[in-house]
Protein backbone atom coordinates (compact mmCIF):
# COMPACT_ATOMS: atom_id res chain seq x y z
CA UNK A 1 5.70 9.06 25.18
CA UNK A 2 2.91 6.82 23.70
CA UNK A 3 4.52 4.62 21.17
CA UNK A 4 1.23 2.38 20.03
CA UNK A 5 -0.77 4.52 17.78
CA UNK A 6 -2.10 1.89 14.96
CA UNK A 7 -3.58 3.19 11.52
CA UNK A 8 -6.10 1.30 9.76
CA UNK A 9 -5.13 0.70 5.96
CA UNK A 10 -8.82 0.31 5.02
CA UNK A 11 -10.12 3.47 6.93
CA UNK A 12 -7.01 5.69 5.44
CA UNK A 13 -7.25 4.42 1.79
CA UNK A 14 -10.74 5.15 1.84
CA UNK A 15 -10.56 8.82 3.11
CA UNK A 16 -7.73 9.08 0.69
CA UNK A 17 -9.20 7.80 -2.69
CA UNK A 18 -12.28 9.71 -1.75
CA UNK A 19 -9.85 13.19 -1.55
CA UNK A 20 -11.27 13.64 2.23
CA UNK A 21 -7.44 12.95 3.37
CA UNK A 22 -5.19 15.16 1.82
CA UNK A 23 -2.18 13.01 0.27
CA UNK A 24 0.82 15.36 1.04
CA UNK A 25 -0.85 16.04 4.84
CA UNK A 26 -0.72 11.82 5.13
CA UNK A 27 2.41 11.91 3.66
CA UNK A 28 3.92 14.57 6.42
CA UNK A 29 1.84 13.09 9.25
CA UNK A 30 3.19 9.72 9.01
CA UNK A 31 7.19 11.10 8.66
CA UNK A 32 6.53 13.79 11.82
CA UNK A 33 5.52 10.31 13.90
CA UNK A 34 8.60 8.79 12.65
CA UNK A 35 10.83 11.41 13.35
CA UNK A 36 9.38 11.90 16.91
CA UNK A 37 9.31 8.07 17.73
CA UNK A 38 11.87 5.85 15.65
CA UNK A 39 14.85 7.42 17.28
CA UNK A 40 13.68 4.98 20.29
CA UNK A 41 12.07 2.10 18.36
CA UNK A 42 14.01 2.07 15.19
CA UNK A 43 11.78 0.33 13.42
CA UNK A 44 12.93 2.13 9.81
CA UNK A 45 16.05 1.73 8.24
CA UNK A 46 17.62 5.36 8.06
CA UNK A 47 17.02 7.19 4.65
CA UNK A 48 18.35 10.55 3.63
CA UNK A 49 15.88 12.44 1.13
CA UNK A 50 13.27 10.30 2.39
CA UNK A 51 10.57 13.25 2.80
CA UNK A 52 11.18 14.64 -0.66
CA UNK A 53 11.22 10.91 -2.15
CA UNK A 54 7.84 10.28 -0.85
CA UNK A 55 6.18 13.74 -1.72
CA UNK A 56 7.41 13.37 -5.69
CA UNK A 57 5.89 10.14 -5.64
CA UNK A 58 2.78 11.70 -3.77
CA UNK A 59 2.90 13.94 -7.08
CA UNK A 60 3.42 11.43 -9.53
CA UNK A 61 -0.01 9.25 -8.24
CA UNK A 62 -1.89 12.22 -7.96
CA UNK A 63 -1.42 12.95 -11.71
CA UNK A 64 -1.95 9.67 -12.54
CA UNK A 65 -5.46 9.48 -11.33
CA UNK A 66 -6.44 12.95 -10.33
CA UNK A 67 -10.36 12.34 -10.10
CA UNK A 68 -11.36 9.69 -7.09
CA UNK A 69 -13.53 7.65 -9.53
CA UNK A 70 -11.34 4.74 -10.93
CA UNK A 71 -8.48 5.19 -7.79
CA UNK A 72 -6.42 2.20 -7.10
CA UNK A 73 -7.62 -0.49 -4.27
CA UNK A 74 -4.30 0.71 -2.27
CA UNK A 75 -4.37 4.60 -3.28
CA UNK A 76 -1.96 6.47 -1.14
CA UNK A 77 -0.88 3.78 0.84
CA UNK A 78 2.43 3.83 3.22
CA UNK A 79 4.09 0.86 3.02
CA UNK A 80 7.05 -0.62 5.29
CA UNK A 81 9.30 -3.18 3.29
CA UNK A 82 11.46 -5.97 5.02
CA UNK A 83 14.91 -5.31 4.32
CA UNK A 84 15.04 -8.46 2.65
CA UNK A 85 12.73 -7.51 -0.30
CA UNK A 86 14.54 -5.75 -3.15
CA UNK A 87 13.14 -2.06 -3.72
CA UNK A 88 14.05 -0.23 -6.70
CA UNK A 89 15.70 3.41 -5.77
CA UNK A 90 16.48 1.80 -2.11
CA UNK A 91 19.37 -0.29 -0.76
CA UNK A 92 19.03 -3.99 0.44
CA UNK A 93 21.67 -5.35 2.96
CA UNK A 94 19.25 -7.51 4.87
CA UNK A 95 20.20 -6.85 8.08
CA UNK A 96 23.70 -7.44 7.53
CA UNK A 97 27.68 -5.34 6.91
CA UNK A 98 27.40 -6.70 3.37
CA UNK A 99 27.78 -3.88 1.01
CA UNK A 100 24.46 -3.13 -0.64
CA UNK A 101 25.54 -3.74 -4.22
CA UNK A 102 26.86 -7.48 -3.26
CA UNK A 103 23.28 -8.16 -2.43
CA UNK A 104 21.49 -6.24 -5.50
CA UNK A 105 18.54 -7.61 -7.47
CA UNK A 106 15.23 -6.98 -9.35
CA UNK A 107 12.84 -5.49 -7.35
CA UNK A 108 9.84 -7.87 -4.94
CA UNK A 109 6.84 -8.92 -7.35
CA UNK A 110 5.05 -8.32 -3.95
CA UNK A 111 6.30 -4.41 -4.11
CA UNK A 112 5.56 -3.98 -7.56
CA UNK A 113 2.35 -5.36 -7.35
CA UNK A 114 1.74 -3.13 -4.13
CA UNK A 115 3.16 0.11 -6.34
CA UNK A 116 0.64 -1.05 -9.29
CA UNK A 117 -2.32 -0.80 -6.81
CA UNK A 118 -1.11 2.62 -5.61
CA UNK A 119 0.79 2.15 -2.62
CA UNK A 120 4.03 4.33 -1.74
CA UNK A 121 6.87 2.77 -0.36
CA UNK A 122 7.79 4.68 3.11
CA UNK A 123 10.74 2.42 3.48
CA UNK A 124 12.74 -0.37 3.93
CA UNK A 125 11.79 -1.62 7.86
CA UNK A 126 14.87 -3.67 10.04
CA UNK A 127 15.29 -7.34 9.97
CA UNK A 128 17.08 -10.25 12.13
CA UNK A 129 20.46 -10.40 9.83
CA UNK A 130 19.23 -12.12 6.83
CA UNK A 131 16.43 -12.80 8.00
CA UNK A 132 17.63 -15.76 10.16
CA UNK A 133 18.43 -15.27 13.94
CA UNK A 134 20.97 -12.40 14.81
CA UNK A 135 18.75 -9.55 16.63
CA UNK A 136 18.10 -6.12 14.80
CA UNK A 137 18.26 -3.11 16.89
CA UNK A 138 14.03 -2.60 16.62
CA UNK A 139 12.11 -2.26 20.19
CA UNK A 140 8.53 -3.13 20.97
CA UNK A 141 6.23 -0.43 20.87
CA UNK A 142 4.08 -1.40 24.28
CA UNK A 143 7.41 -1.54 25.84
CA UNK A 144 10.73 -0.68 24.58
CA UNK A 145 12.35 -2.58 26.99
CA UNK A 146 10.73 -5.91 25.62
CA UNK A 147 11.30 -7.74 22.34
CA UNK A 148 9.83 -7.09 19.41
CA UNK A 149 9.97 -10.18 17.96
CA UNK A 150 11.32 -11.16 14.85
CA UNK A 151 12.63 -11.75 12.38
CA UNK A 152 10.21 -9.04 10.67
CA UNK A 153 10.35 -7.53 13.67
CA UNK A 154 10.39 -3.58 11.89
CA UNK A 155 7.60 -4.04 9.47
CA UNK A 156 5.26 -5.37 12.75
CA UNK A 157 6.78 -2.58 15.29
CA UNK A 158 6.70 0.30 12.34
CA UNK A 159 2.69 -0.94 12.20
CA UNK A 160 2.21 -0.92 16.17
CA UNK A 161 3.36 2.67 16.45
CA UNK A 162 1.19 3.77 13.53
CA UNK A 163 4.61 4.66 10.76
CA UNK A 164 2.62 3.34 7.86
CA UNK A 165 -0.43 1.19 7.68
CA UNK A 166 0.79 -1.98 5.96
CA UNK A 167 3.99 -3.52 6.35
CA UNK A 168 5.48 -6.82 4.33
CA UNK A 169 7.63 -9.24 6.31
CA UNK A 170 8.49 -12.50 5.41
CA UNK A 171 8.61 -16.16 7.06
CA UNK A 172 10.40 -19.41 6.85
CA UNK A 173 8.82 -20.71 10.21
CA UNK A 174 7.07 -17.84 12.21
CA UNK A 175 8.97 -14.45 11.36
CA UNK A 176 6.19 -12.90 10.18
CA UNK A 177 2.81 -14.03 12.85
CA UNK A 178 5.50 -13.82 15.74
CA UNK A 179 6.51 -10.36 15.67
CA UNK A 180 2.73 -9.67 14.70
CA UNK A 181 1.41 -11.38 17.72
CA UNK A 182 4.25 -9.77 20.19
CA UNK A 183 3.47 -6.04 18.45
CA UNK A 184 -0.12 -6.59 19.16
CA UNK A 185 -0.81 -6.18 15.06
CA UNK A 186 -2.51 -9.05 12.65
CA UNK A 187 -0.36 -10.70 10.99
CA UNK A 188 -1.27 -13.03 7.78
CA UNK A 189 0.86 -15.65 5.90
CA UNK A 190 -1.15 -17.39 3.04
CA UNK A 191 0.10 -21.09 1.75
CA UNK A 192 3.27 -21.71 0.60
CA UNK A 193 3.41 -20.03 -3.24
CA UNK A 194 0.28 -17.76 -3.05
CA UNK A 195 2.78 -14.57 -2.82
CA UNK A 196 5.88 -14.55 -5.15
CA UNK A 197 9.12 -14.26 -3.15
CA UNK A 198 10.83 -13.30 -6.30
CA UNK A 199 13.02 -10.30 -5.83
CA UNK A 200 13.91 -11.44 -1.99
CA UNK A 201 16.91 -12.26 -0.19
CA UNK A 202 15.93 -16.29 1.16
CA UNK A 203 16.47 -18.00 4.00
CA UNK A 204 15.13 -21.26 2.58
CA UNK A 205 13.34 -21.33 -1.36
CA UNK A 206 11.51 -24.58 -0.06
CA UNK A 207 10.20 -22.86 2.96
CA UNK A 208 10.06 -19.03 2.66
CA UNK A 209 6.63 -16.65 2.43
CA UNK A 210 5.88 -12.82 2.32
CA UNK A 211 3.72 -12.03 5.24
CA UNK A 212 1.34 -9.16 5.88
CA UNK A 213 1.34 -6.99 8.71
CA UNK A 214 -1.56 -4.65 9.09
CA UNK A 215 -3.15 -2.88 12.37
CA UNK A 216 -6.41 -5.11 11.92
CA UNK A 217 -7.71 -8.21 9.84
CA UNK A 218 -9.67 -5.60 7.56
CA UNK A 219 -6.49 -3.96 6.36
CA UNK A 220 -4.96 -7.49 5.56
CA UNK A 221 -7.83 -8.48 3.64
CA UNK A 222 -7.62 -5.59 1.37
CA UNK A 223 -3.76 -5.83 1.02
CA UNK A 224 -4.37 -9.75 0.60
CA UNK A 225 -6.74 -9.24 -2.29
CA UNK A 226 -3.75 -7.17 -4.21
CA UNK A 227 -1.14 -9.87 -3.49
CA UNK A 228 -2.29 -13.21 -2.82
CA UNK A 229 -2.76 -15.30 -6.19
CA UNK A 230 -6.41 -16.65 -6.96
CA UNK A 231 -7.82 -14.10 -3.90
CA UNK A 232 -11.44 -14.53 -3.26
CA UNK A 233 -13.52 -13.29 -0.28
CA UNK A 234 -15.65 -15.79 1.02
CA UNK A 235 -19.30 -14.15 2.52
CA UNK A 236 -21.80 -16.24 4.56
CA UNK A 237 -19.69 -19.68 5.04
CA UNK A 238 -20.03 -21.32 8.14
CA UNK A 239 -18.10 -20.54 10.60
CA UNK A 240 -14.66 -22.89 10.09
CA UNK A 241 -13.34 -25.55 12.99
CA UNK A 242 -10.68 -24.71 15.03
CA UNK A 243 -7.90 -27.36 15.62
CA UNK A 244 -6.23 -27.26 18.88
CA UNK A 245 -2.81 -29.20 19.12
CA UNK A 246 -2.20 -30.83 22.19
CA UNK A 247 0.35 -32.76 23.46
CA UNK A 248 4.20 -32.26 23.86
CA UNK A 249 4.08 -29.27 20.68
CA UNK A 250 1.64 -27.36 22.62
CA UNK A 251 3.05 -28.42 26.64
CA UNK A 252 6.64 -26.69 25.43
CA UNK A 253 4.72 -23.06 25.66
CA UNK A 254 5.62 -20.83 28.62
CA UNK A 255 3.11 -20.84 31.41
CA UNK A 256 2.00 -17.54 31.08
CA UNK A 257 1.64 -17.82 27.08
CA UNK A 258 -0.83 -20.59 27.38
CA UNK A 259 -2.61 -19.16 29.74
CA UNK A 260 -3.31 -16.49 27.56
CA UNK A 261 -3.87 -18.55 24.78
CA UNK A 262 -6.52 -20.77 26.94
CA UNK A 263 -8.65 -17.48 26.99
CA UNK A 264 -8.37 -16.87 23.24
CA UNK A 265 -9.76 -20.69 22.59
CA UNK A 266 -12.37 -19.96 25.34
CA UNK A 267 -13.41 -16.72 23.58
CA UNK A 268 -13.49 -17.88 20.10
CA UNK A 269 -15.52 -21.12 21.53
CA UNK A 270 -18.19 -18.55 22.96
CA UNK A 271 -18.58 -16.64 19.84
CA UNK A 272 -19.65 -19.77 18.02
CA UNK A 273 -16.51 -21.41 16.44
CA UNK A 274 -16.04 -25.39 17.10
CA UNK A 275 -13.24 -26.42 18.87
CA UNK A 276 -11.42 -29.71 18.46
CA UNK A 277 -8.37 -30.84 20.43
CA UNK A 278 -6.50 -33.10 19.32
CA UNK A 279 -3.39 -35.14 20.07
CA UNK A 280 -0.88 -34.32 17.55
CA UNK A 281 2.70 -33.63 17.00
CA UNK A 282 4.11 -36.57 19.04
CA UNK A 283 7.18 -36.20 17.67
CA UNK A 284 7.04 -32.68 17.64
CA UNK A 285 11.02 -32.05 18.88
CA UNK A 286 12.37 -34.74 15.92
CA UNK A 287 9.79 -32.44 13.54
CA UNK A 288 11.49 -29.42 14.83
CA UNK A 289 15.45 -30.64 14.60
CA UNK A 290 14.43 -32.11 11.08
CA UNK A 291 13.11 -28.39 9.90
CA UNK A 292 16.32 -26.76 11.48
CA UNK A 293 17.95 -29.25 9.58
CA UNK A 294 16.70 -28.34 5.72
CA UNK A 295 16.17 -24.70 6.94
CA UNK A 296 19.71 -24.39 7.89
CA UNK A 297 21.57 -26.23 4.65
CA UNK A 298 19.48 -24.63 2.43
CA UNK A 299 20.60 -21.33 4.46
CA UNK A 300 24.18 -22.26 4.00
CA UNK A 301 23.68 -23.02 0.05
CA UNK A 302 21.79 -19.56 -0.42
CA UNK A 303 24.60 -17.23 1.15
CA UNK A 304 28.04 -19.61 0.45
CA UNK A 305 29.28 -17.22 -1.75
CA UNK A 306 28.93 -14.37 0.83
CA UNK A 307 30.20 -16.79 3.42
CA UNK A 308 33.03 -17.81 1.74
CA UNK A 309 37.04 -16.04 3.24
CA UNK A 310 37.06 -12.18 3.71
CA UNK A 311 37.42 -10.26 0.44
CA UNK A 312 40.21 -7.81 0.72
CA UNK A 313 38.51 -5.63 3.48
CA UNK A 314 39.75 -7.66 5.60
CA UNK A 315 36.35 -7.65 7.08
CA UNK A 316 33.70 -10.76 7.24
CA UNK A 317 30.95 -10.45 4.53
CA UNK A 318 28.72 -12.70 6.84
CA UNK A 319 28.96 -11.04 10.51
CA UNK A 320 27.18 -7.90 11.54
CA UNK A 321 29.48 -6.92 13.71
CA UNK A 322 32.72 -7.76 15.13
CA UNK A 323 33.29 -9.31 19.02
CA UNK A 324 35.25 -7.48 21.40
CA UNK A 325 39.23 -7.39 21.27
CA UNK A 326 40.17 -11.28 21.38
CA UNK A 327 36.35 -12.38 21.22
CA UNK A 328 36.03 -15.13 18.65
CA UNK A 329 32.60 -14.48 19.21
CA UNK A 330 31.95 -12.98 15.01
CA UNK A 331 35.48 -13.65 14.10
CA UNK A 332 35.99 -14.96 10.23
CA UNK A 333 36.42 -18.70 9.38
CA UNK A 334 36.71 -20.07 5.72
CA UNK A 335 33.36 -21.64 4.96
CA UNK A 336 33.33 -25.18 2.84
CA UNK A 337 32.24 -25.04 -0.88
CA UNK A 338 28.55 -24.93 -1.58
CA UNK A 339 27.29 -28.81 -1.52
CA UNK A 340 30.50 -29.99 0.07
CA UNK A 341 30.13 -32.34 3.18
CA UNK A 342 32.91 -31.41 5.61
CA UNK A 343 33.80 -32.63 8.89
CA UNK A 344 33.07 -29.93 11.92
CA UNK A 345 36.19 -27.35 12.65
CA UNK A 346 38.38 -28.67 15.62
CA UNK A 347 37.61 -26.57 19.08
CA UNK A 348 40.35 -23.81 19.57
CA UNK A 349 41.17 -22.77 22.71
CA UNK A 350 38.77 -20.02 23.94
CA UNK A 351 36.41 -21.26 20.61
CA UNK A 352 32.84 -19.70 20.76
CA UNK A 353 31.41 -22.37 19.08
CA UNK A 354 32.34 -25.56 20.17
CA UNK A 355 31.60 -25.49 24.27
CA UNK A 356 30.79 -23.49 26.78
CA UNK A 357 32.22 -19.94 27.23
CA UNK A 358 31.32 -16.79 29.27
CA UNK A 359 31.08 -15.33 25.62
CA UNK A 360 29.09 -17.41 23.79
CA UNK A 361 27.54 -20.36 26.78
CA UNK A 362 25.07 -22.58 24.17
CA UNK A 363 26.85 -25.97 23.58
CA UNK A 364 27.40 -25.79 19.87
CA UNK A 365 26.64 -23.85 16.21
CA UNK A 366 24.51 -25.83 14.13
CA UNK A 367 26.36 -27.64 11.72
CA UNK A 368 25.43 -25.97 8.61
CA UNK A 369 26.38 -23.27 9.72
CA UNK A 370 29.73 -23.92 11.04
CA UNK A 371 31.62 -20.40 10.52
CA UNK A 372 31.29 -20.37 14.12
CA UNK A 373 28.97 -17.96 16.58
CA UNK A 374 28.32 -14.72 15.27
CA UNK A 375 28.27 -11.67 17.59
CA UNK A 376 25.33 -9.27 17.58
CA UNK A 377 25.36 -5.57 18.55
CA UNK A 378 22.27 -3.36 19.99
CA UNK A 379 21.77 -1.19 22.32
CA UNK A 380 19.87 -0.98 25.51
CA UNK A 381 16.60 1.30 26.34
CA UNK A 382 18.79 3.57 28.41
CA UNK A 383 21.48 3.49 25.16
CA UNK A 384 24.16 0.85 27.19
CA UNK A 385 25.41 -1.12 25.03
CA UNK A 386 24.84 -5.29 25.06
CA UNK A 387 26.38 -7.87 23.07
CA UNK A 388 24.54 -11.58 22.41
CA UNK A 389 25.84 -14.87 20.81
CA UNK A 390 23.64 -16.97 18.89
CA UNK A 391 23.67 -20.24 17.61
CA UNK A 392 19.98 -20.92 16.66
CA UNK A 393 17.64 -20.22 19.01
CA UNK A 394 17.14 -16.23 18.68
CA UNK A 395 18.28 -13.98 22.14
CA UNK A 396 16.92 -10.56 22.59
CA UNK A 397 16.48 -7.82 22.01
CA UNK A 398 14.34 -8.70 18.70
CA UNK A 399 13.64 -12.85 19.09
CA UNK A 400 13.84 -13.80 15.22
CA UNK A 401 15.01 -16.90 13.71
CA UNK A 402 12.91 -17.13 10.43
């Protein structure tokens, strides 16, 4: 089965305002290609009613501007939301167990400014649990068996395989361009502020960004002009320079990734751009342990009451899922009070976090997050399935990690 079919957000909102595209037909076309192709990606969260949802709100824009003259900029357009962006009428758990209504809030400023310029929200796409580094179950559409990347790895897969046309993520470090650039979509985050994040779930207020994923840079710029504060287009500018950091941030990429990225400088230096390398990011690994660092207490101050001993279920509020029968690999732990400094837990015998084990083998948790590993569940192309541990860097099947 072909699972890349792209759909461009400019071409479709123009055949739709103009009444060329009937609304309903896009409506069923898009939730056919779902039904045939998410059982293998699962790029969507599920959503019972989801068909009859979408065609009363097809109804309700329709009578709201039934001549094309005067249509929204975003008339009629899908969207996929990151299921860390409140919705109104749809459930936020952000990847996580947590029960829905634990984790309830006003809805994104980036949705409702979407819904004002006539997009539909298709629904809420998967995410790394809370956005941070435990894998969703979402597979790349050029090859299932491959990463997605993450964390916003459903909005950038439900865009590859042509769900819905636009897609938010979000990013604290690279959640949204790194499952864009693995999906083979464009992704776009503007500077720090120029999107509210109101009405989210955060990993880190000081840090975090709603992204844009769209199948090409034409579709971003029309969804940009809706959301991004103080949006202008800029015509006839010179072309701008290109920075290209070398050194030890840019020697840590994989062979075969900078290969690859060699020919993108080499073809953007042919079309006409300037292209300055420069030596920068010396201390790119103290850089990188310092961001963990803030991104990881502020991550701990955002969720401590969610992180704090199991409520009455007797289940963990935090973890996804539980390890396997005597796996401390997910298993509960008290957390420390909010602000608190505390000293690391003392290894256990068998502990997943401190040491190596054949369950979890990474040396150690990082310390603001101290609850120990967490265990993730998914499930193979061929439906086996796999268990990973993670303790900061993301594992597969969807790399995340902000």
């Amino acid at each position: 089965m072909q699972y890349v079919a792209a759909v461009s957000l400019a071409d479709t909102v123009t055949e739709l305002c103009a009444g060329r595209l009937d609304l309903h037909a896009h409506v069923d076309a898009r939730l056919d290609r779902i039904e045939a192709v998410d059982p293998a990606l699962r790029a969507l969260l599920p959503e019972p009613g989801r068909r009859a949802r979408l065609h009363a709100a097809a109804d309700a824009l329709l009578a709201g501007h039934p001549e094309a003259a005067g249509r929204p900029p975003l008339f009629g357009a899908l969207v996929g939301v990151k299921d860390v962006l409140h919705v109104d009428g749809l459930p936020t758990a952000g990847g996580s167990r947590v029960p829905a209504e634990e984790l309830a809030g006003h809805e994104s400023a980036a949705v409702r400014s979407l819904r004002a310029a006539g997009a539909l929200v298709l629904g809420k796409t998967h995410t790394a649990e809370f956005a941070y580094a435990a894998p969703g179950p979402t597979r790349n559409p050029h090859d299932p068996a491959r990463t997605p990347g993450g964390s916003s790895h459903g909005s950038a897969a439900g865009v590859a395989a042509g769900f819905f046309p636009l897609a938010l993520g979000t990013q604290t470090i690279g959640s949204t361009i790194r499952p864009a650039a693995f999906c083979g979509v464009v992704g776009y985050v503007p500077s720090y502020g120029r999107i509210r994040t109101d009405g989210s779930l955060h990993v880190a207020r000081s840090l975090d960004r709603i992204g844009l994923l769209a199948s090409d840079v034409r579709g971003v710029a029309l969804a940009a002009a809706v959301l991004v504060e103080s949006w202008h287009p800029v015509g006839g500018a010179l072309l701008p320079v290109l920075g290209v950091a070398e050194g030890p941030f840019l020697e840590a990429v994989e062979p075969a990734a900078r290969e690859l990225f060699e020919r993108q400088v080499e073809a953007l230096a042919a079309t006409g751009y300037q292209v300055r390398r420069l030596s920068v990011f010396e201390d790119a690994e103290e850089v990188a342990a310092s961001l963990r660092r803030l991104m990881n207490g502020e991550l701990a101050r955002e969720h401590a009451d969610l992180t704090a001993a199991p409520r009455s279920s007797g289940a963990s509020r935090w973890s996804r899922a539980a390890g396997p029968p005597g796996s401390t690999c997910g298993s509960p732990r008290p957390r420390p009070a909010p602000r608190q400094r505390a000293s690391p837990p003392a290894a256990r015998p068998g502990s997943a976090c401190r040491g190596r084990t054949s369950a979890c083998p990474r040396p150690r948790c990082p310390p603001a997050l101290s609850a120990g590993c967490r265990s993730a569940s998914s499930s193979s192309p061929a439906g086996t399935p796999t268990r990973s541990c993670w303790h900061g860097p993301p594992t597969s099947p969807a790399r995340s990690a902000t």
